[in-house]
N, C-alpha and C. Protein backbone atom coordinates (compact mmCIF):
# COMPACT_ATOMS: atom_id res chain seq x y z
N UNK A 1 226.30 67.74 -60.05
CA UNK A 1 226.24 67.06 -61.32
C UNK A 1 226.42 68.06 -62.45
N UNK A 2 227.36 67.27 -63.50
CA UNK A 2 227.13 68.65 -64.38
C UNK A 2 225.75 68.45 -65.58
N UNK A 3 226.21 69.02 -66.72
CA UNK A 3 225.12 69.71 -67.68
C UNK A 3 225.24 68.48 -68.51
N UNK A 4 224.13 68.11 -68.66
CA UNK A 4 223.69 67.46 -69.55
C UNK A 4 222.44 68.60 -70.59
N UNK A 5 222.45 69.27 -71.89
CA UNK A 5 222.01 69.42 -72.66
C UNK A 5 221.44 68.46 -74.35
N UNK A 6 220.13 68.97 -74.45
CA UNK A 6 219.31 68.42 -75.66
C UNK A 6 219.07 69.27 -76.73
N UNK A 7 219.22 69.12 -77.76
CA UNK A 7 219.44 70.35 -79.08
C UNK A 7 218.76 69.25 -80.38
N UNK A 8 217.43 70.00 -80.79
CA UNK A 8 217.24 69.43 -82.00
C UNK A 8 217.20 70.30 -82.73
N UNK A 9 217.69 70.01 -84.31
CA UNK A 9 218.07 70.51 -85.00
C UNK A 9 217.05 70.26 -86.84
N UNK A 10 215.78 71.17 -86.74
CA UNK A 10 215.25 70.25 -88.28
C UNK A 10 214.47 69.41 -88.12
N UNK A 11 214.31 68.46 -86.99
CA UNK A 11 213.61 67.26 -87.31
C UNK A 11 212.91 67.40 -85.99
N UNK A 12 211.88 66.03 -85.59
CA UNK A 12 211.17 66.45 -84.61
C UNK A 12 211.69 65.99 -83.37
N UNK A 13 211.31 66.41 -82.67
CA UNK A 13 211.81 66.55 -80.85
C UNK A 13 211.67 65.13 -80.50
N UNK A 14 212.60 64.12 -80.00
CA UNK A 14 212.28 62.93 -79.84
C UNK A 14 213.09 62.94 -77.96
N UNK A 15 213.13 63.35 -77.12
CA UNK A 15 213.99 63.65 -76.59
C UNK A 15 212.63 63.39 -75.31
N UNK A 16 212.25 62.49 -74.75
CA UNK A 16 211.59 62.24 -73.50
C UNK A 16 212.30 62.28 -72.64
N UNK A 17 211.71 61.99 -70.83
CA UNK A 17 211.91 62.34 -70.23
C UNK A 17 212.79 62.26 -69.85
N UNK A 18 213.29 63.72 -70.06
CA UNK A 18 214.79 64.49 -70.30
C UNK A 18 215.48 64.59 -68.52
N UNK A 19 214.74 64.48 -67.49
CA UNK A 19 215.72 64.33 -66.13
C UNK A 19 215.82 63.21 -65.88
N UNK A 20 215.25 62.20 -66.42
CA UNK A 20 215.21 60.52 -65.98
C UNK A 20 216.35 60.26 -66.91
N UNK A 21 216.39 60.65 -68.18
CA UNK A 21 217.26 60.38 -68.91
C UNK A 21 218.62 61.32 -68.49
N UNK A 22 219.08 62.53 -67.91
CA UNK A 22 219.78 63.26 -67.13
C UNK A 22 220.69 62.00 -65.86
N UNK A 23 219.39 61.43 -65.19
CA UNK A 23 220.14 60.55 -64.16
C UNK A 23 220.43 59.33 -64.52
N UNK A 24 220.09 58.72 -65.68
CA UNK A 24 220.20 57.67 -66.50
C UNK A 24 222.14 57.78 -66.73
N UNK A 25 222.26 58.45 -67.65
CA UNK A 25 223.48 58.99 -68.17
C UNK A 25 224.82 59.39 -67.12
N UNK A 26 223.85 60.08 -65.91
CA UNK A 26 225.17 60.41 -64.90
C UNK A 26 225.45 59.25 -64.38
N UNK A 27 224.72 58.05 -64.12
CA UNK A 27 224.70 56.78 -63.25
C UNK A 27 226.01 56.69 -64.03
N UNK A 28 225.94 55.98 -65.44
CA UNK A 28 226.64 55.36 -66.66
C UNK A 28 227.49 55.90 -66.71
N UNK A 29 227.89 57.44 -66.06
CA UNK A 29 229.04 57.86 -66.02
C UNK A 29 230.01 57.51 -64.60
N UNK A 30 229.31 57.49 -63.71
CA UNK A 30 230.05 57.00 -62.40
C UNK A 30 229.84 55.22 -62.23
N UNK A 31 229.51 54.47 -62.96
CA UNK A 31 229.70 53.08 -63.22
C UNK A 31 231.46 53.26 -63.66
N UNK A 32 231.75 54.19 -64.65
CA UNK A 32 233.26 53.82 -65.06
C UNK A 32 234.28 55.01 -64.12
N UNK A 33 233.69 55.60 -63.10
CA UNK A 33 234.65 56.14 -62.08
C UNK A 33 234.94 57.67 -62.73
N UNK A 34 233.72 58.11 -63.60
CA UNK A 34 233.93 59.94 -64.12
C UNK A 34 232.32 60.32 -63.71
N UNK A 35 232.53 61.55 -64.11
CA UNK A 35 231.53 62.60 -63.09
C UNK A 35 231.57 63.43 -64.96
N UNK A 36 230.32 63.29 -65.81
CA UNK A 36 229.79 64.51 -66.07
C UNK A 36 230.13 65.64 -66.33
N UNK A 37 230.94 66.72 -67.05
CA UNK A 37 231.39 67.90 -67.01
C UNK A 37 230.30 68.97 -67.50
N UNK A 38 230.16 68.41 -69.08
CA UNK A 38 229.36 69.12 -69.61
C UNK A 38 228.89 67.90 -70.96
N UNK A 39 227.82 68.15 -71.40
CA UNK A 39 227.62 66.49 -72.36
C UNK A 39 226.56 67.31 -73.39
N UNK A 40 226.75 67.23 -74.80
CA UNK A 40 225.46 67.71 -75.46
C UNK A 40 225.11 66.64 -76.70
N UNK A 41 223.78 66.49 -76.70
CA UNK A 41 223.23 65.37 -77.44
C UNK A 41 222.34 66.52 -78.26
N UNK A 42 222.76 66.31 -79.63
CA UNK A 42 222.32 67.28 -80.73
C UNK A 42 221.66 65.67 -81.90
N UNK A 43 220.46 66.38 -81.67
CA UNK A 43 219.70 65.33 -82.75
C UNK A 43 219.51 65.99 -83.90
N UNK A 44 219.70 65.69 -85.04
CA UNK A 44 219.23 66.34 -86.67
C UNK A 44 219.21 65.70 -87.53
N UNK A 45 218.68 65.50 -89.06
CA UNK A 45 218.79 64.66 -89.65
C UNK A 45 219.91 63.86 -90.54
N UNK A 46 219.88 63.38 -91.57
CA UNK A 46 220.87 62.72 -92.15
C UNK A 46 221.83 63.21 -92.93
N UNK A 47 220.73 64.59 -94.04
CA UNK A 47 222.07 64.82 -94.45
C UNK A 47 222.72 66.19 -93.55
N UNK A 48 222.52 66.14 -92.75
CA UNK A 48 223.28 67.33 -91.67
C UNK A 48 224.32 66.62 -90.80
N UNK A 49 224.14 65.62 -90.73
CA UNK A 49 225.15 64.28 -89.92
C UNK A 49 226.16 64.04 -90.87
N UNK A 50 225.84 63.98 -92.13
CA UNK A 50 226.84 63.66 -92.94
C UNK A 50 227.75 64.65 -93.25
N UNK A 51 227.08 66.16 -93.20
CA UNK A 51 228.29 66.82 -93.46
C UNK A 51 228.97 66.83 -92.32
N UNK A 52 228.92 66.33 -90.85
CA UNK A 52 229.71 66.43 -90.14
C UNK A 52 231.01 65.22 -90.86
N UNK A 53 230.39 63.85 -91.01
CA UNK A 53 231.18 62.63 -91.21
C UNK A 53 232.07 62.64 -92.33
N UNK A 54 231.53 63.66 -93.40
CA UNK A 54 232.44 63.58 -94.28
C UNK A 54 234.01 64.58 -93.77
N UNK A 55 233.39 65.78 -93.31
CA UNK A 55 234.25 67.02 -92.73
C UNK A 55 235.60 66.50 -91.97
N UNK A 56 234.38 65.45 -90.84
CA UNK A 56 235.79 65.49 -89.54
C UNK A 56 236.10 64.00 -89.54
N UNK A 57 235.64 63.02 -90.15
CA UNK A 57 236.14 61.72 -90.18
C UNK A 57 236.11 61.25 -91.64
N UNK A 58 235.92 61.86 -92.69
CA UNK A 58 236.27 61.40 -93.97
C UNK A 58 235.49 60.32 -94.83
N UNK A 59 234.33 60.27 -94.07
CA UNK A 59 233.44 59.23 -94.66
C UNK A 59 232.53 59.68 -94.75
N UNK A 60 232.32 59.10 -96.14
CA UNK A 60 231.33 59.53 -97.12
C UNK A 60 229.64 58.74 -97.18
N UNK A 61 229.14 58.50 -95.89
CA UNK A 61 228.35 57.29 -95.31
C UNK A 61 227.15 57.90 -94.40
N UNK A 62 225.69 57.71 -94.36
CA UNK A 62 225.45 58.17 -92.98
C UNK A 62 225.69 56.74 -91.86
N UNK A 63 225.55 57.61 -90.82
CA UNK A 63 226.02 56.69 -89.50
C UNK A 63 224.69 57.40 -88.94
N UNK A 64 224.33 56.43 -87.67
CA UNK A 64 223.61 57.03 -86.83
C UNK A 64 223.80 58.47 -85.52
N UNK A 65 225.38 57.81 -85.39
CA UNK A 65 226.37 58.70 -84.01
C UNK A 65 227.28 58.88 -84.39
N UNK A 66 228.03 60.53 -84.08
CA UNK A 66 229.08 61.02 -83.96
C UNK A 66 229.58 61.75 -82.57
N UNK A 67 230.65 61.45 -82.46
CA UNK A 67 230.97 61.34 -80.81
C UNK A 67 232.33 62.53 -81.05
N UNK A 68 232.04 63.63 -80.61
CA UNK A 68 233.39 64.51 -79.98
C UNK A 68 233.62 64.85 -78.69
N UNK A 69 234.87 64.32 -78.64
CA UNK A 69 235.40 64.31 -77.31
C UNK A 69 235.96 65.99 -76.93
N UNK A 70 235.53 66.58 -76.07
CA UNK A 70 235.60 68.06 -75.43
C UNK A 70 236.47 68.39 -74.02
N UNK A 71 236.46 66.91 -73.40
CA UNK A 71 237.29 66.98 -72.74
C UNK A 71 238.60 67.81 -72.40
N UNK A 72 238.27 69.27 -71.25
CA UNK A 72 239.57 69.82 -71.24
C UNK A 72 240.15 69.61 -69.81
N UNK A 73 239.36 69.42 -69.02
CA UNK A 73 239.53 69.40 -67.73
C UNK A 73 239.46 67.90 -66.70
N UNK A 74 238.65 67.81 -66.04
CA UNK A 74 238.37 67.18 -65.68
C UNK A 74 236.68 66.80 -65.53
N UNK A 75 236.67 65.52 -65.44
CA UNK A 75 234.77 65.29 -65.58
C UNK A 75 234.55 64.76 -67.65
N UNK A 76 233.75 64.27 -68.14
CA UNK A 76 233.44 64.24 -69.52
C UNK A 76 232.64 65.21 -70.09
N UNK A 77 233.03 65.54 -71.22
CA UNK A 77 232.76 66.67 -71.85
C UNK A 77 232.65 66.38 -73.30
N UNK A 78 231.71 66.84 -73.71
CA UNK A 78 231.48 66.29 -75.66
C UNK A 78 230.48 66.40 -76.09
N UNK A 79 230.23 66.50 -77.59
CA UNK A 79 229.25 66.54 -77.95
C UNK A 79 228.83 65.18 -78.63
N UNK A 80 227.20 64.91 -78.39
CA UNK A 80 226.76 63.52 -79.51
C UNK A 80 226.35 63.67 -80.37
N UNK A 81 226.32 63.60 -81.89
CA UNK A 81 225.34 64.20 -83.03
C UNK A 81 224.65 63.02 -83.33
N UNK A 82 223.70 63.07 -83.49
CA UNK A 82 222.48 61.91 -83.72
C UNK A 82 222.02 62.14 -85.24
N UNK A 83 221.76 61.13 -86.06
CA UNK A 83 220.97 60.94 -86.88
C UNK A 83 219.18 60.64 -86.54
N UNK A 84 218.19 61.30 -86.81
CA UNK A 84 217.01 60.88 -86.41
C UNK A 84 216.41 59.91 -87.18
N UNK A 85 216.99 60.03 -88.79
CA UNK A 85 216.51 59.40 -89.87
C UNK A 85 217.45 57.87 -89.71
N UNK A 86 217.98 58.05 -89.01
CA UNK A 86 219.39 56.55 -89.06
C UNK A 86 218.40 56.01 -87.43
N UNK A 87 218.12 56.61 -86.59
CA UNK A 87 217.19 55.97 -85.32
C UNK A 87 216.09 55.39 -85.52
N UNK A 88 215.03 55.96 -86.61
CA UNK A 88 214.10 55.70 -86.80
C UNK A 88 214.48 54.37 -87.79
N UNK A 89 215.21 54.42 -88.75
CA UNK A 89 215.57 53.06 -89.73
C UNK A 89 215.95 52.21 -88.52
N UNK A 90 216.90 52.15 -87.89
CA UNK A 90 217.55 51.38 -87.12
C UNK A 90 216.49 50.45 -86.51
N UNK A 91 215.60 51.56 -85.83
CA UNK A 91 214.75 51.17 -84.66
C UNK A 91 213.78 49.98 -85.39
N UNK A 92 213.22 50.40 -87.03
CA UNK A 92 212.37 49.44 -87.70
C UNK A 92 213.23 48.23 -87.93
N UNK A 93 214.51 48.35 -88.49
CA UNK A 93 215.31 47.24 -88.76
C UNK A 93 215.74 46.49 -87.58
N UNK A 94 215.89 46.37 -86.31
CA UNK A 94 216.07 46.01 -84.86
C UNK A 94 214.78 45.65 -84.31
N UNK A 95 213.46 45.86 -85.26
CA UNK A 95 212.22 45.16 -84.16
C UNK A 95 212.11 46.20 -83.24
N UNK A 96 212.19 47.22 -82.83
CA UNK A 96 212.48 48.03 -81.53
C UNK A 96 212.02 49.84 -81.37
N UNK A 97 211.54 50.29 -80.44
CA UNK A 97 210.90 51.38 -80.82
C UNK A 97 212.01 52.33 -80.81
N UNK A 98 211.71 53.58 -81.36
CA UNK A 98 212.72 54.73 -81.88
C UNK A 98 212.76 55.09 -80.66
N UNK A 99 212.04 55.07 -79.27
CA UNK A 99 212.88 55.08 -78.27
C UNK A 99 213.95 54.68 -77.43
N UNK A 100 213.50 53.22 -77.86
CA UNK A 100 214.75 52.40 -77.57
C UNK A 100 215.68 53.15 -78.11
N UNK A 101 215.69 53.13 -79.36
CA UNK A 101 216.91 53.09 -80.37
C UNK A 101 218.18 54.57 -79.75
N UNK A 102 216.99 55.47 -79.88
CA UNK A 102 217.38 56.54 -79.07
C UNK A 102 218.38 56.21 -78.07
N UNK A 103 217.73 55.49 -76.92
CA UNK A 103 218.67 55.74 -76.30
C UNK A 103 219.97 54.65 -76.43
N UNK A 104 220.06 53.82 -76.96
CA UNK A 104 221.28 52.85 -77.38
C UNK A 104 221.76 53.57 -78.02
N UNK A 105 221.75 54.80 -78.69
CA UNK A 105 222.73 55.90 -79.31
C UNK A 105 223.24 56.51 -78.89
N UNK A 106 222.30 56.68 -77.61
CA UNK A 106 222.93 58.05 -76.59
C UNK A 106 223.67 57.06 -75.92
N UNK A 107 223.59 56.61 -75.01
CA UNK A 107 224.54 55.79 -74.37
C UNK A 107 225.64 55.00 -75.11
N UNK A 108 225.40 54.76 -76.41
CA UNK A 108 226.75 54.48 -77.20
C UNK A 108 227.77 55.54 -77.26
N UNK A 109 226.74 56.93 -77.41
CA UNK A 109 227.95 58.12 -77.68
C UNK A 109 228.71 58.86 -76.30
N UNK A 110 228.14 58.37 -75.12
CA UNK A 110 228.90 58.42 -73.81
C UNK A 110 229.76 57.70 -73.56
N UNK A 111 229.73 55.88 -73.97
CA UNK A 111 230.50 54.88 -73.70
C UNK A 111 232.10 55.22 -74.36
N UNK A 112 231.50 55.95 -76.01
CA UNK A 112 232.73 56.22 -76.39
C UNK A 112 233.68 57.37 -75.63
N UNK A 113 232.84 58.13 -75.39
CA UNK A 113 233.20 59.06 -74.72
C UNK A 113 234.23 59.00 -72.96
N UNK A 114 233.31 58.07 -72.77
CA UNK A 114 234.42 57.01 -71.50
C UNK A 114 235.47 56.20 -71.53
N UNK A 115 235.96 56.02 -72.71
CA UNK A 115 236.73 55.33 -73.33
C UNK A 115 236.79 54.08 -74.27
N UNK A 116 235.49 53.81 -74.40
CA UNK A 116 234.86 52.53 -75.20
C UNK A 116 234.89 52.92 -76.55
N UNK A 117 235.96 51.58 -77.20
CA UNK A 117 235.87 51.43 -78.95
C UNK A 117 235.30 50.48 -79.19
N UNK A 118 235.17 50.62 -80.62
CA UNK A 118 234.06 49.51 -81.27
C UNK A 118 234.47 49.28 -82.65
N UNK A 119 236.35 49.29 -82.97
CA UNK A 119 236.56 49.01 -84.53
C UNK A 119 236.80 47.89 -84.80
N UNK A 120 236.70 46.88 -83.62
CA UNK A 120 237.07 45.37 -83.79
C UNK A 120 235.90 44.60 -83.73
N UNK A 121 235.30 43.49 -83.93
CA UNK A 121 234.11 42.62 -83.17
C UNK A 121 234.53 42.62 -82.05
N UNK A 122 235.49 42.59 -81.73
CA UNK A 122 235.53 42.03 -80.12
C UNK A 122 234.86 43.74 -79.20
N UNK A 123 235.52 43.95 -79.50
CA UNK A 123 235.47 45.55 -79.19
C UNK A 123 233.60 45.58 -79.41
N UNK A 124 233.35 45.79 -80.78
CA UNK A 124 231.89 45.84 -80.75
C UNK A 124 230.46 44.78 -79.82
N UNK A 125 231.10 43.65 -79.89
CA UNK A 125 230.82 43.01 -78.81
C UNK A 125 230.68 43.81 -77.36
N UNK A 126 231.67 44.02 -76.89
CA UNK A 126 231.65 44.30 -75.62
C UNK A 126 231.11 45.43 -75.53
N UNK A 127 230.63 46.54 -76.72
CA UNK A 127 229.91 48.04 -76.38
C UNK A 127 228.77 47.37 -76.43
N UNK A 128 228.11 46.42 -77.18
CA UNK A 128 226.73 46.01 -77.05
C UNK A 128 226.43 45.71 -75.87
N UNK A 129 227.31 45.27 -75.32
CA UNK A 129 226.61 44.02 -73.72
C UNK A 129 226.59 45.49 -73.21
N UNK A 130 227.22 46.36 -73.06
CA UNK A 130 227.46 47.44 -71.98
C UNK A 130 225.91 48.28 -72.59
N UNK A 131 225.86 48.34 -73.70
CA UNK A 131 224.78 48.87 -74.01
C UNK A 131 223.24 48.47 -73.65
N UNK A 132 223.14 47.06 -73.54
CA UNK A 132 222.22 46.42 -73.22
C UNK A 132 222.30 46.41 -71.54
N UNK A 133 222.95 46.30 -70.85
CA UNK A 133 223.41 46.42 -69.43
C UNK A 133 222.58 47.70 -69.34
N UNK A 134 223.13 48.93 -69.96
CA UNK A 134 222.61 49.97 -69.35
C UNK A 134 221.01 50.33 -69.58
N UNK A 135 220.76 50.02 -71.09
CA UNK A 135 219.26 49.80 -71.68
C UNK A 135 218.68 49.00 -70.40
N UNK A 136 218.86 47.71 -70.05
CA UNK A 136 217.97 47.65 -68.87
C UNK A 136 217.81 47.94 -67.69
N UNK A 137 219.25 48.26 -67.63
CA UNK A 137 218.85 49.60 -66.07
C UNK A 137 218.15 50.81 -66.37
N UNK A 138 218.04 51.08 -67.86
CA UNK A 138 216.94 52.32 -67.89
C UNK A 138 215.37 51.89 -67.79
N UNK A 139 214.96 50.57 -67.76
CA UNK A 139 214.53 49.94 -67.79
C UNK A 139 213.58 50.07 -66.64
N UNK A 140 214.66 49.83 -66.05
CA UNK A 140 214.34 49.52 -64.11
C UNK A 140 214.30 50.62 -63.27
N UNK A 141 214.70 52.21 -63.91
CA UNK A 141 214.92 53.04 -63.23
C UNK A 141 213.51 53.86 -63.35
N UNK A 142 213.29 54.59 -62.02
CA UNK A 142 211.96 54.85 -61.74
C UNK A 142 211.62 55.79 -62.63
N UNK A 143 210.38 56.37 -62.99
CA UNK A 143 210.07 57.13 -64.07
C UNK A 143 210.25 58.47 -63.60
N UNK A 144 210.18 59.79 -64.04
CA UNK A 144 210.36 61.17 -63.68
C UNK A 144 208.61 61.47 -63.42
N UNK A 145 209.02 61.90 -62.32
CA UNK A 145 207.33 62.58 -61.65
C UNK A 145 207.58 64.46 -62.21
N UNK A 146 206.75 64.63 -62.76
CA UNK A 146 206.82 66.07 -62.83
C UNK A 146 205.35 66.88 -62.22
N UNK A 147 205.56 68.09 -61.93
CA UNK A 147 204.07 68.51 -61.72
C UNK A 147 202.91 68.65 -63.03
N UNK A 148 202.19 68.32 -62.92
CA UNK A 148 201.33 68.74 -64.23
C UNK A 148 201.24 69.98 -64.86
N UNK A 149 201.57 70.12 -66.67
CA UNK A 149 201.75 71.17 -67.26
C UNK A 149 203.55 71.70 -67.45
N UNK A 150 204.11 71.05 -66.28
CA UNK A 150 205.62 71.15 -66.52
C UNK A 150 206.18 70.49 -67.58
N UNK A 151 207.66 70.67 -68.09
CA UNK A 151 207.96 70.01 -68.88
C UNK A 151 209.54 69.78 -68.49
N UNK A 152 209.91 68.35 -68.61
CA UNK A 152 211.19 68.29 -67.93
C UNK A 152 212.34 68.09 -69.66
């Protein structure tokens, strides 16, 4: 399996259990027939997201996710930039805890990464169901046992 990496940046560590969430993500990657290369989910706040959005996509907006595709080889490869301050709003405005929210970001910024757009309704439609699909298989998937005092 490859690398899945977590990078916070400024804000606080929201990033639980990081190997459950590791096998969470590789599943979601071999559901669409790819394997993992290298994947980094960089959480920071808003206005550090924005200077990405304005830089490399021209909008002058925060968003919650920014998705670069790294892809040189074979397997998926990219980075996710997270808003923490856009998760935490989200999560209050959605009824839903900033964990949830969390991870419907992260798995949004893989889906894209697999080839999933979202500039149409129809399109956005269909990343939700996939999103919710996978939200409850994280759901269902067993929790990470660690030894006590470890940290995964």
């Amino acid at each position: 399996m490859g690398a899945i990496a977590f990078t916070v940046l400024d804000v606080p560590n929201a990033f639980r259990e990081r190997n459950r969430t590791r096998r969470w993500l590789h599943t979601v990657a071999k559901d669409h027939g790819h394997q993992i290369n290298e994947l980094n989910y960089v959480l920071m706040g808003d206005d550090a997201l924005l200077v990405y959005n304005r830089r490399y996509l021209d909008h002058d907006e925060y968003t919650d996710v920014i998705t670069f595709d790294g892809q040189t080889g074979t397997g998926i490869s990219g980075d996710v930039l997270m808003s923490h301050d856009r998760i935490k709003e989200n999560a209050r405005s959605f009824g839903t805890t900033a964990q949830q929210e969390l991870r419907r970001v992260m798995v949004h910024g893989l889906l894209h990464l697999l080839g999933h757009k979202d500039k149409t309704p129809a399109e956005r439609q269909a990343m939700r169901t996939l999103e919710d699909k996978y939200l409850r298989r994280w759901a269902a998937s067993p929790k990470s046992r660690k030894a006590p005092g470890a940290n995964s």
